[in-house]
Protein backbone atom coordinates (compact mmCIF):
# COMPACT_ATOMS: atom_id res chain seq x y z
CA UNK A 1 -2.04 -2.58 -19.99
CA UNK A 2 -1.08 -0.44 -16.98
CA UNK A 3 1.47 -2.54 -14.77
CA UNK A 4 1.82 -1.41 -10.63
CA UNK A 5 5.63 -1.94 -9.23
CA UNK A 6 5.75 -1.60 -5.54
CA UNK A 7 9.16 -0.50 -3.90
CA UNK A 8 10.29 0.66 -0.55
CA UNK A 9 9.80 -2.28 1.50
CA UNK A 10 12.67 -4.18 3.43
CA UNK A 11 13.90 -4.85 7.04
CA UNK A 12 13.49 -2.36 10.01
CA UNK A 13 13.35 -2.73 13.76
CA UNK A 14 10.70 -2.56 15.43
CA UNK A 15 9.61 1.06 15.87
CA UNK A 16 10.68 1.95 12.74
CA UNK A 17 9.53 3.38 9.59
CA UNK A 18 9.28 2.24 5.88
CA UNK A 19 7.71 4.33 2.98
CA UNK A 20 6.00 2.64 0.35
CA UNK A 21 6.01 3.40 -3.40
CA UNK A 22 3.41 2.43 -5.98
CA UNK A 23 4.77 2.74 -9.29
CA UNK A 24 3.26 2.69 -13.13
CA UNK A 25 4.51 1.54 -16.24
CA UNK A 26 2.44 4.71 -17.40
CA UNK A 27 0.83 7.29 -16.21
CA UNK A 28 -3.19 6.31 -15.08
CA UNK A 29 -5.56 8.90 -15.68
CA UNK A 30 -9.18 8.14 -14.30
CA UNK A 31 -8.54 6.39 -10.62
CA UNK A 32 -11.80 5.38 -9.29
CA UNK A 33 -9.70 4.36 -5.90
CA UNK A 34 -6.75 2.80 -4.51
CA UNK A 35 -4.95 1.82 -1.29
CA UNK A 36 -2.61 -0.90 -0.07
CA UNK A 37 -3.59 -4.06 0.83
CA UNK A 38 -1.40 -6.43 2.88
CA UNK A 39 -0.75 -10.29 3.24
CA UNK A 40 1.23 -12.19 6.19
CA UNK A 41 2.80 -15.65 5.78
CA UNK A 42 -0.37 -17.88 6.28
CA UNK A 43 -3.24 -15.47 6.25
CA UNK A 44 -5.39 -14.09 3.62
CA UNK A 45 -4.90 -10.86 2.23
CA UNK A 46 -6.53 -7.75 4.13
CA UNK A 47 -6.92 -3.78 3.64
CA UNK A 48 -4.20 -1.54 5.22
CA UNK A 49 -5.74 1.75 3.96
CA UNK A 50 -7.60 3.12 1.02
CA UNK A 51 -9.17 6.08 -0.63
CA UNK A 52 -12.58 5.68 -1.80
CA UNK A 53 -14.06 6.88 -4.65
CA UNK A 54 -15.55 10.28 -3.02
CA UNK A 55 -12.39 11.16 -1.75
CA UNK A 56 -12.23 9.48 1.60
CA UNK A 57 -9.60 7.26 3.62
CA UNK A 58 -10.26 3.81 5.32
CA UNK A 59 -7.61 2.59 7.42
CA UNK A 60 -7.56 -0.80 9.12
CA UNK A 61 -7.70 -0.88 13.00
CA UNK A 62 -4.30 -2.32 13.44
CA UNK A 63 -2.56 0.69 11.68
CA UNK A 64 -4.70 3.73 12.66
CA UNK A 65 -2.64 6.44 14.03
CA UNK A 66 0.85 4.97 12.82
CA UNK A 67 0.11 4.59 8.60
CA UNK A 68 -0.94 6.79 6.17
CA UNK A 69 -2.11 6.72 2.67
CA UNK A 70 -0.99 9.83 0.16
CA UNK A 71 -1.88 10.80 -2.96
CA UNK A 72 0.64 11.07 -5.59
CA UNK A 73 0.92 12.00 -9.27
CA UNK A 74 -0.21 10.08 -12.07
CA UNK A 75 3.00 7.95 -12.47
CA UNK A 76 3.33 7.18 -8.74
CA UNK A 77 -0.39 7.29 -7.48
CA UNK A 78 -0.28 6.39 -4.38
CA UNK A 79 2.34 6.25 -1.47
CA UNK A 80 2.05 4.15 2.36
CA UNK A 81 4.09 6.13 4.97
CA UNK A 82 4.43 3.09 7.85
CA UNK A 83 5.89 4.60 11.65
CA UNK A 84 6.02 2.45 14.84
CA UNK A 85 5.88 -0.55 12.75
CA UNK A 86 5.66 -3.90 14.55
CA UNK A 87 6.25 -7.33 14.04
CA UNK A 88 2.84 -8.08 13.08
CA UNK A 89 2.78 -5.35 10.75
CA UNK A 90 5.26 -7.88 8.39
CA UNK A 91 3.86 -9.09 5.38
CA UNK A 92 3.62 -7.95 1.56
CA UNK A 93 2.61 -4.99 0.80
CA UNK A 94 0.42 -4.93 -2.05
CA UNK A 95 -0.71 -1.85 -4.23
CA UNK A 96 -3.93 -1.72 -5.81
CA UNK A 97 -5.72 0.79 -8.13
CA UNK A 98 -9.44 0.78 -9.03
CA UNK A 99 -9.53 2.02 -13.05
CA UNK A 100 -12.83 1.86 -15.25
CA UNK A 101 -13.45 -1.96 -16.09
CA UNK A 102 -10.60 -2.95 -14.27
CA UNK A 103 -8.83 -3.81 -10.71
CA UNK A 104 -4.51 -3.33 -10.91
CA UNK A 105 -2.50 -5.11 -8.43
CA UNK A 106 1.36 -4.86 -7.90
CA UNK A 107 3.57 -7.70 -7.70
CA UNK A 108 4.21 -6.78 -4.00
CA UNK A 109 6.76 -5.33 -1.52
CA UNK A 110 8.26 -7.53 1.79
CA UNK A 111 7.83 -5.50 4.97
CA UNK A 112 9.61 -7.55 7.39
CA UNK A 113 9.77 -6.01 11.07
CA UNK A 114 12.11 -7.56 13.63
CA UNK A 115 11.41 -7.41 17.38
């Protein structure tokens, strides 16, 4: 089965940036949708940004205007480009990729922003 490796995540300032990397152990052909999903020390895991199925973006309030969600190929679907992070934006990053008959997660990527 398809596996999802997440990469680019580390430390970085405040006001920063960080790109994140969504990789597969082989390539994925039919992608209903996918996006990133994130989850801070103590909270549950939430939506950072995602494409639906007709094409469309969704980004979460908190990251409107400083994240966005590309499309890549069929080895690296998708990619997170994060600017003006804060420290609330810490947390890991998680990739996730809607196939037919089944939901892919990635092990997950630590985003840690210091003030």
């Amino acid at each position: 089965q398809v596996q999802l490796v997440e990469s680019g995540g580390g430390l970085v300032q405040a006001g920063g940036s960080l790109r994140l990397s969504c990789t597969a152990s082989r390539s994925i052909i039919i992608i209903n949708s996918m996006g990133w999903y994130r989850q801070a020390p103590g909270k549950e895991r939430e939506l950072v940004a995602r494409f639906t199925r007709d094409g469309r973006t969704n980004y979460a309030d908190p990251v409107k205007g400083r994240f966005t969600i590309s499309r890549g190929s069929a080895k690296n679907p998708v990619y997170l480009q994060m600017n003006s992070l804060k420290p609330e934006d810490t947390a890991v990053y998680y990739c996730n990729v809607l196939v037919p008959g089944r939901e892919i997660w990635g092990q997950g990527t630590l985003v840690t922003v210091s003030s």
